[in-house]
PDB file of N, CA and C in Angstrom:
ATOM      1  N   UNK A   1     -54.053 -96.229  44.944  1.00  0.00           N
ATOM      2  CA  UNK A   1     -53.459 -97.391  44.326  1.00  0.00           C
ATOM      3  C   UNK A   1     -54.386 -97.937  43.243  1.00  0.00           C
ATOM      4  N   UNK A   2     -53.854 -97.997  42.132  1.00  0.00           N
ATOM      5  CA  UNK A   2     -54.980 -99.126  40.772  1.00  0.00           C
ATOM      6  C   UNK A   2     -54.700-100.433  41.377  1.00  0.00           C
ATOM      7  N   UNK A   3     -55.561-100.997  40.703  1.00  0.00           N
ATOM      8  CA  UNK A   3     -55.698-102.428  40.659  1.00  0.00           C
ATOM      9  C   UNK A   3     -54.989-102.828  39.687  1.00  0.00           C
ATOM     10  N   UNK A   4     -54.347-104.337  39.837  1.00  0.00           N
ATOM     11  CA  UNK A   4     -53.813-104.823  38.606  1.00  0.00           C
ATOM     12  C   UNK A   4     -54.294-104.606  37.357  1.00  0.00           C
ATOM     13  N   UNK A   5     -54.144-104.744  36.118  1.00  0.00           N
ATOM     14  CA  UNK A   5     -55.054-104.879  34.677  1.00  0.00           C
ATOM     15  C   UNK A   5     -55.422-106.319  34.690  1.00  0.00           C
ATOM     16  N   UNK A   6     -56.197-106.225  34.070  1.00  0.00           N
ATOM     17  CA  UNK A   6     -56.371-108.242  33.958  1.00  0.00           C
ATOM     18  C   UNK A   6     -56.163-108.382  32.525  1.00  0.00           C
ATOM     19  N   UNK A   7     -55.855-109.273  32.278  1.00  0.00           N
ATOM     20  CA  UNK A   7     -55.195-109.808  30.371  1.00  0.00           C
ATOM     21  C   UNK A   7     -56.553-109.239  29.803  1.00  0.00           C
ATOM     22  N   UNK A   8     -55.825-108.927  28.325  1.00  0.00           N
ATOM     23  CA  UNK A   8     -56.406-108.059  27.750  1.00  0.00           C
ATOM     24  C   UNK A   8     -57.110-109.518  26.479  1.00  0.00           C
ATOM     25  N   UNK A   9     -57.887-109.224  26.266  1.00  0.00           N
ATOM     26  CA  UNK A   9     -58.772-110.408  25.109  1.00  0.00           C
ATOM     27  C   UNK A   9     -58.762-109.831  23.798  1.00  0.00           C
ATOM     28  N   UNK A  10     -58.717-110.581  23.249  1.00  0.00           N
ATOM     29  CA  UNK A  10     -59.082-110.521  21.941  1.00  0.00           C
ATOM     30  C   UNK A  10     -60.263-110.477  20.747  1.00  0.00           C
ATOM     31  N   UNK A  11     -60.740-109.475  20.267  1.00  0.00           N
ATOM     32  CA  UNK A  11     -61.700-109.315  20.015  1.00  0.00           C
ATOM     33  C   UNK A  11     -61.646-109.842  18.765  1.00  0.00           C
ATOM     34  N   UNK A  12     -62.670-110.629  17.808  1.00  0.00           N
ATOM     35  CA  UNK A  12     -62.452-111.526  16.345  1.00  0.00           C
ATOM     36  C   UNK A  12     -62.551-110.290  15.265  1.00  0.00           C
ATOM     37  N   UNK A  13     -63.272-109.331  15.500  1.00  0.00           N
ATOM     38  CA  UNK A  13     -63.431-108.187  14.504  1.00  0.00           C
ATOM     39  C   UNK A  13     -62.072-107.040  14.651  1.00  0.00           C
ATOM     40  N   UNK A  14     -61.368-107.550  15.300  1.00  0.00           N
ATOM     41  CA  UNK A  14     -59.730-106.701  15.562  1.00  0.00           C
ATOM     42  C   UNK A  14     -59.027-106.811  14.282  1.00  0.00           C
ATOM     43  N   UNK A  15     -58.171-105.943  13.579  1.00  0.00           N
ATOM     44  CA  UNK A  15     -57.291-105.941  12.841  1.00  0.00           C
ATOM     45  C   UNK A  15     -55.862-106.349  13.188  1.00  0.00           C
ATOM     46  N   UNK A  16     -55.992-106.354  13.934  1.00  0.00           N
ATOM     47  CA  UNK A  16     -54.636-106.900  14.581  1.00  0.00           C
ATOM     48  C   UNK A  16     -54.366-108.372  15.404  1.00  0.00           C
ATOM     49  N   UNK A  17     -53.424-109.339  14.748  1.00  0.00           N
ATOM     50  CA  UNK A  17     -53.618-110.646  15.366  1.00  0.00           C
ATOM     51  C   UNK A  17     -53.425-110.960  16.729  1.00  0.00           C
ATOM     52  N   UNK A  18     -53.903-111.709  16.631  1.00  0.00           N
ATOM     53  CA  UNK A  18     -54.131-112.436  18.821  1.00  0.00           C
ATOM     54  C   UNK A  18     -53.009-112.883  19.110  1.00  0.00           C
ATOM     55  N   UNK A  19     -52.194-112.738  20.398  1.00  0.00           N
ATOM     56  CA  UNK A  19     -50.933-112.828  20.694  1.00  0.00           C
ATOM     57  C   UNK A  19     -51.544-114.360  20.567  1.00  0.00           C
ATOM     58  N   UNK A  20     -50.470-114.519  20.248  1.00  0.00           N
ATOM     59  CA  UNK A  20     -49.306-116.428  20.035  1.00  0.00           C
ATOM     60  C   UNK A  20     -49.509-116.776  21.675  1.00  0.00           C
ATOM     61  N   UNK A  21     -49.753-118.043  22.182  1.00  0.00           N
ATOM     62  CA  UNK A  21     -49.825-118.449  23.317  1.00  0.00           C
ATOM     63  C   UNK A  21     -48.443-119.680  22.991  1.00  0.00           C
ATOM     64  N   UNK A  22     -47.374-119.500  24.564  1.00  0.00           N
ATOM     65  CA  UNK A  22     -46.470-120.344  24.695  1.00  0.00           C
ATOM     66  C   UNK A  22     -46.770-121.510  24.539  1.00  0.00           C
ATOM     67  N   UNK A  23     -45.887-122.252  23.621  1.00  0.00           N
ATOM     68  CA  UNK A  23     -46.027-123.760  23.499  1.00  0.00           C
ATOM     69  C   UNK A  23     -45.384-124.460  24.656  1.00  0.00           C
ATOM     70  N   UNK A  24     -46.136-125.233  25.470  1.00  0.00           N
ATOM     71  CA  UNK A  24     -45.552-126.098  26.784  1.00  0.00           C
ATOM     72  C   UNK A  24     -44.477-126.804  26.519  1.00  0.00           C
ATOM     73  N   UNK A  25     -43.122-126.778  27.321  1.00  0.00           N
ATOM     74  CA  UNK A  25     -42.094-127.609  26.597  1.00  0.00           C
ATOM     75  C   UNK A  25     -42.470-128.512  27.414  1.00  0.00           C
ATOM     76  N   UNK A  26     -42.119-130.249  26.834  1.00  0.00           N
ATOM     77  CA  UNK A  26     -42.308-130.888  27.686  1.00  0.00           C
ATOM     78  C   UNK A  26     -40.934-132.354  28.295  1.00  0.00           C
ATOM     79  N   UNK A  27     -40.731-132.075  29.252  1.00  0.00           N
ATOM     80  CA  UNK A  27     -39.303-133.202  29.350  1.00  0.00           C
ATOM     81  C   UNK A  27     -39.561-134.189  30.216  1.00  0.00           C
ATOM     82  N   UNK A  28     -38.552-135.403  30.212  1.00  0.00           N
ATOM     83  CA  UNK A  28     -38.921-136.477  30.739  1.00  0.00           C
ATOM     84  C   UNK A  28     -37.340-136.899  31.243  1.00  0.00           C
ATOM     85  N   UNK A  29     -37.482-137.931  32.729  1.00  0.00           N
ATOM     86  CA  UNK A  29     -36.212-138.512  33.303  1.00  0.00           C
ATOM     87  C   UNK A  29     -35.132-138.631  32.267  1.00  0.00           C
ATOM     88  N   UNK A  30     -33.970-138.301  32.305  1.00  0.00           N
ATOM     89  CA  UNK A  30     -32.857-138.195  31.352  1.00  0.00           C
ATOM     90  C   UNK A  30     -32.722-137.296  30.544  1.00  0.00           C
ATOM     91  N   UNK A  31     -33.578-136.510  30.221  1.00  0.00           N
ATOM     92  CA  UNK A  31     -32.941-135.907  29.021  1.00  0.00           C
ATOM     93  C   UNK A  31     -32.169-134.949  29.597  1.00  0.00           C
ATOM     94  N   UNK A  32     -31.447-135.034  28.115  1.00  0.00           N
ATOM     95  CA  UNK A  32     -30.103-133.426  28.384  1.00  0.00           C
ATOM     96  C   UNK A  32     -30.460-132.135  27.891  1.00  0.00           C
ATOM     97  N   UNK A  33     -30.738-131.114  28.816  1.00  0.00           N
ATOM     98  CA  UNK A  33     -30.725-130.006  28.576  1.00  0.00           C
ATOM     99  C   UNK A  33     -29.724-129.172  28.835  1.00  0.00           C
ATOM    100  N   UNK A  34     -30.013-128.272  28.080  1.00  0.00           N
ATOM    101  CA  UNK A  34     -29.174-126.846  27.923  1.00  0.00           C
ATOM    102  C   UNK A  34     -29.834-125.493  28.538  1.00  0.00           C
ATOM    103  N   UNK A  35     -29.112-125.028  29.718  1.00  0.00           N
ATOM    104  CA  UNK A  35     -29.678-123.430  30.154  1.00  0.00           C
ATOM    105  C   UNK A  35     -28.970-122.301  30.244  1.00  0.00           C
ATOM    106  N   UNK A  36     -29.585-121.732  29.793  1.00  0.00           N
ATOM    107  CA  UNK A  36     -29.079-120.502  29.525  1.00  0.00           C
ATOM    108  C   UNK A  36     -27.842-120.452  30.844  1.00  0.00           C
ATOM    109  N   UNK A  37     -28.021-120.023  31.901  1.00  0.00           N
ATOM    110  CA  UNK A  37     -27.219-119.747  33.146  1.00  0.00           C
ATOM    111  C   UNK A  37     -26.370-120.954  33.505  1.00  0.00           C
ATOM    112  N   UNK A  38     -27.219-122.332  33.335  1.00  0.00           N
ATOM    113  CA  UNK A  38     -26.399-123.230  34.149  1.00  0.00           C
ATOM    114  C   UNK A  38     -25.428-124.089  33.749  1.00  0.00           C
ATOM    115  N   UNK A  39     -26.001-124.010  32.189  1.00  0.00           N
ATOM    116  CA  UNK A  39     -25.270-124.754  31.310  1.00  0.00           C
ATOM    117  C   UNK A  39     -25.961-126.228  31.056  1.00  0.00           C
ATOM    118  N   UNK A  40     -25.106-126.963  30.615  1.00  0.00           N
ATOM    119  CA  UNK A  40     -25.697-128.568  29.869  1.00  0.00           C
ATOM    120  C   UNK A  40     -26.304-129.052  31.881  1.00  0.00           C
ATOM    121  N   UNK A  41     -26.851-129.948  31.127  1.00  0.00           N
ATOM    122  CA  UNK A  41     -27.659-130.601  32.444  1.00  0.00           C
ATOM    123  C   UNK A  41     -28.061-132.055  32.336  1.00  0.00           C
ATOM    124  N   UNK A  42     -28.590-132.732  33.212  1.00  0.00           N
ATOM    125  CA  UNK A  42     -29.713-134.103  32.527  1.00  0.00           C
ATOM    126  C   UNK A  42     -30.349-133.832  33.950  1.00  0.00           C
ATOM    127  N   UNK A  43     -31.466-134.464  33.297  1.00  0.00           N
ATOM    128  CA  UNK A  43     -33.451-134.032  34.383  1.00  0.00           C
ATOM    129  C   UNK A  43     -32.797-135.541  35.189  1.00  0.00           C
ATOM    130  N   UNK A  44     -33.113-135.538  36.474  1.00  0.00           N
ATOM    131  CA  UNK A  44     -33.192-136.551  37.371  1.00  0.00           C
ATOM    132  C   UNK A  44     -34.743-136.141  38.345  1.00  0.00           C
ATOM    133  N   UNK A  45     -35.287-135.685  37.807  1.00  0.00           N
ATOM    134  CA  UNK A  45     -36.314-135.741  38.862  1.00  0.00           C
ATOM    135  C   UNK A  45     -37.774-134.704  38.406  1.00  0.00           C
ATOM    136  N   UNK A  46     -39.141-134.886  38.005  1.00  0.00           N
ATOM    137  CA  UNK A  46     -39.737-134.386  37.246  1.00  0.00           C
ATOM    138  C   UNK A  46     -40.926-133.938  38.695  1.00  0.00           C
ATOM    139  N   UNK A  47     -41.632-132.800  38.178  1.00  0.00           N
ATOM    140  CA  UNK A  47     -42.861-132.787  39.685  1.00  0.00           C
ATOM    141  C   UNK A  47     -43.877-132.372  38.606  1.00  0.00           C
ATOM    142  N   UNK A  48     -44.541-133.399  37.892  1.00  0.00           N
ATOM    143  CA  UNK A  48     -45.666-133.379  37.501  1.00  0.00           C
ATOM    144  C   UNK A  48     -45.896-131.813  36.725  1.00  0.00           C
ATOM    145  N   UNK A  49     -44.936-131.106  35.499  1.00  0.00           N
ATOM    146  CA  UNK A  49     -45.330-129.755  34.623  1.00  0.00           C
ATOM    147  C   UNK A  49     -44.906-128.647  36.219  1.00  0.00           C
ATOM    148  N   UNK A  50     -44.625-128.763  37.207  1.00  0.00           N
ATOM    149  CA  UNK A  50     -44.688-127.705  38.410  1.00  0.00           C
ATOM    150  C   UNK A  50     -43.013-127.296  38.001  1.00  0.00           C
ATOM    151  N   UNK A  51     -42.464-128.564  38.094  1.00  0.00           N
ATOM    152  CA  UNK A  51     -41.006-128.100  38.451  1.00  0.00           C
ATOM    153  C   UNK A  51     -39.731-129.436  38.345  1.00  0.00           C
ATOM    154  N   UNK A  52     -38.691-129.030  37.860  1.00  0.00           N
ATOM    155  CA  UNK A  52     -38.028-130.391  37.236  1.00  0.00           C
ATOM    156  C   UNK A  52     -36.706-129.810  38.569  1.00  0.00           C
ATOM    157  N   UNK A  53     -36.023-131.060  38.416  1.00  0.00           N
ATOM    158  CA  UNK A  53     -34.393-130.801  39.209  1.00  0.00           C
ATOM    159  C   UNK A  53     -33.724-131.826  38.323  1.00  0.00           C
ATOM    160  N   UNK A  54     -32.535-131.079  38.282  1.00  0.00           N
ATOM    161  CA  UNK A  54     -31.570-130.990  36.835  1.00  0.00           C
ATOM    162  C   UNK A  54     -30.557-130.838  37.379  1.00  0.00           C
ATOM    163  N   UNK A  55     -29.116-132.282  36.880  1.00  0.00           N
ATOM    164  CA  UNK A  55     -28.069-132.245  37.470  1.00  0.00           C
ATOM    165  C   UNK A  55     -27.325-131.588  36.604  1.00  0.00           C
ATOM    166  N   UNK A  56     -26.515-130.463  37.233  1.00  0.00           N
ATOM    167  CA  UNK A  56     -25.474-129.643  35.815  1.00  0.00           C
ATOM    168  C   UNK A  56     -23.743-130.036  36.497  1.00  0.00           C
ATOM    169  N   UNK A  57     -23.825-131.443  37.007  1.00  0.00           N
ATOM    170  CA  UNK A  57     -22.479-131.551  36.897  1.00  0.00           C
ATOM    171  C   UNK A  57     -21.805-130.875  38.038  1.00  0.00           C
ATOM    172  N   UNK A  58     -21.313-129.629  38.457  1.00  0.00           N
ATOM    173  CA  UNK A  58     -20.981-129.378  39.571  1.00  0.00           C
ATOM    174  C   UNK A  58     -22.160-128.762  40.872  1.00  0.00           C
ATOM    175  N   UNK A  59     -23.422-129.014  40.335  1.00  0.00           N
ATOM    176  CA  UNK A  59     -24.632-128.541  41.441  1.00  0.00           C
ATOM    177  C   UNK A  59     -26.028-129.143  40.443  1.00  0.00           C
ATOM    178  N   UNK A  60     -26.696-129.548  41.404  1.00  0.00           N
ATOM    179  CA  UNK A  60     -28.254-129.791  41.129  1.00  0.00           C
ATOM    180  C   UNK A  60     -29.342-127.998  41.203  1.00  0.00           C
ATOM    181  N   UNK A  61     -30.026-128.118  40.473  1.00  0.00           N
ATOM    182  CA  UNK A  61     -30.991-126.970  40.711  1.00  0.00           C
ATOM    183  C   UNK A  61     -32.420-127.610  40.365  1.00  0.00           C
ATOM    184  N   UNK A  62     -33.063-127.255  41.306  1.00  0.00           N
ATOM    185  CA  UNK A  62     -34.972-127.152  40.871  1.00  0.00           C
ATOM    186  C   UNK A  62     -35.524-125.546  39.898  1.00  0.00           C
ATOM    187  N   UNK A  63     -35.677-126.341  38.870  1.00  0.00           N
ATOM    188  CA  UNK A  63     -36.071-125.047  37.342  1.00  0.00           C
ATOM    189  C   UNK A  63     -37.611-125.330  37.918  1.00  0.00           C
ATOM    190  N   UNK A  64     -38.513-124.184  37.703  1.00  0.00           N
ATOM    191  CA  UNK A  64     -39.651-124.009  37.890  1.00  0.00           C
ATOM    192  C   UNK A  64     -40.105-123.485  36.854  1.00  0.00           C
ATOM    193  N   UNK A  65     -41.353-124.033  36.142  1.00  0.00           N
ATOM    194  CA  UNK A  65     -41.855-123.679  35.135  1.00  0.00           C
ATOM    195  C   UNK A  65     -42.616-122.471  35.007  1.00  0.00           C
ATOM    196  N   UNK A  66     -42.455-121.712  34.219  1.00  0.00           N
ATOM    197  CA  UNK A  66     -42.519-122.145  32.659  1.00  0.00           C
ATOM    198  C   UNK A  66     -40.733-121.977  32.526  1.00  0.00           C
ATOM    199  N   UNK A  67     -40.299-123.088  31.513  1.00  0.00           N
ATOM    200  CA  UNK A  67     -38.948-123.439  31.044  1.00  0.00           C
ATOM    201  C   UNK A  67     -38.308-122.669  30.136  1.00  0.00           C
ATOM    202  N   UNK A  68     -38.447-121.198  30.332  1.00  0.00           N
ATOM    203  CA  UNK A  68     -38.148-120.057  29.253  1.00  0.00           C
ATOM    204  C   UNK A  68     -36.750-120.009  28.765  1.00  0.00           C
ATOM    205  N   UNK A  69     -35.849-120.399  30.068  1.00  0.00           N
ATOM    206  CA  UNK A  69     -34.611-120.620  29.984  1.00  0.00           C
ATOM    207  C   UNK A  69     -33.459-121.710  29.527  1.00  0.00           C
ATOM    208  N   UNK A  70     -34.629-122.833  29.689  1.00  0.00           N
ATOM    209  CA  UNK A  70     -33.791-124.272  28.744  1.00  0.00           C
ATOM    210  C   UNK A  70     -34.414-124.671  27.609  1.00  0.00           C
ATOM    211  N   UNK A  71     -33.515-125.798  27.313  1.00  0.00           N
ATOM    212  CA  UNK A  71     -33.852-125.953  25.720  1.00  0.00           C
ATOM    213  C   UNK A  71     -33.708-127.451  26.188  1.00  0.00           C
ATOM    214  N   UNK A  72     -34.261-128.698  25.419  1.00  0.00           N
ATOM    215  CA  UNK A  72     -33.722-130.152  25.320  1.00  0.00           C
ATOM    216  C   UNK A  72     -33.052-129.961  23.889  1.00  0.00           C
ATOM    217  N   UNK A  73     -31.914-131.100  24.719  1.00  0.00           N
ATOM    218  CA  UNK A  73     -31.172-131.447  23.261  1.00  0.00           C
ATOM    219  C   UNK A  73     -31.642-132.683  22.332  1.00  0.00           C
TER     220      UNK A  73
END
């Protein structure tokens, strides 16, 4: 069995640029989002960047970050 790889670094004398690091989305009580799967939503409940719960109208869900899948409107 290998071992995992561990992230690969970036060396400054590389010709080739350093991957882009995700920008943190960040949301707050009320807002309306949009997800991919669940559709329109509004945040009722935030856990400190871990994990939001989001009412979409016919069901609540807990989204766990990272938020790859919603968008705020």
């Amino acid at each position: 069995m290998t071992k995992p790889s561990a992230p690969r670094r970036h060396l400054p004398t590389s010709p080739f640029k350093a991957p882009v690091a995700p920008v943190a989305k960040h949301f707050a009580l009320g807002d309306r989002v949009s997800h991919d799967q669940f559709g329109l939503g509004t945040i009722v409940g935030v856990e400190d960047g871990v994990a939001m719960l989001v009412d979409f109208g016919a069901r609540q869900a807990r989204i766990v970050s990272p938020y790859t899948r919603m968008d705020k409107l």
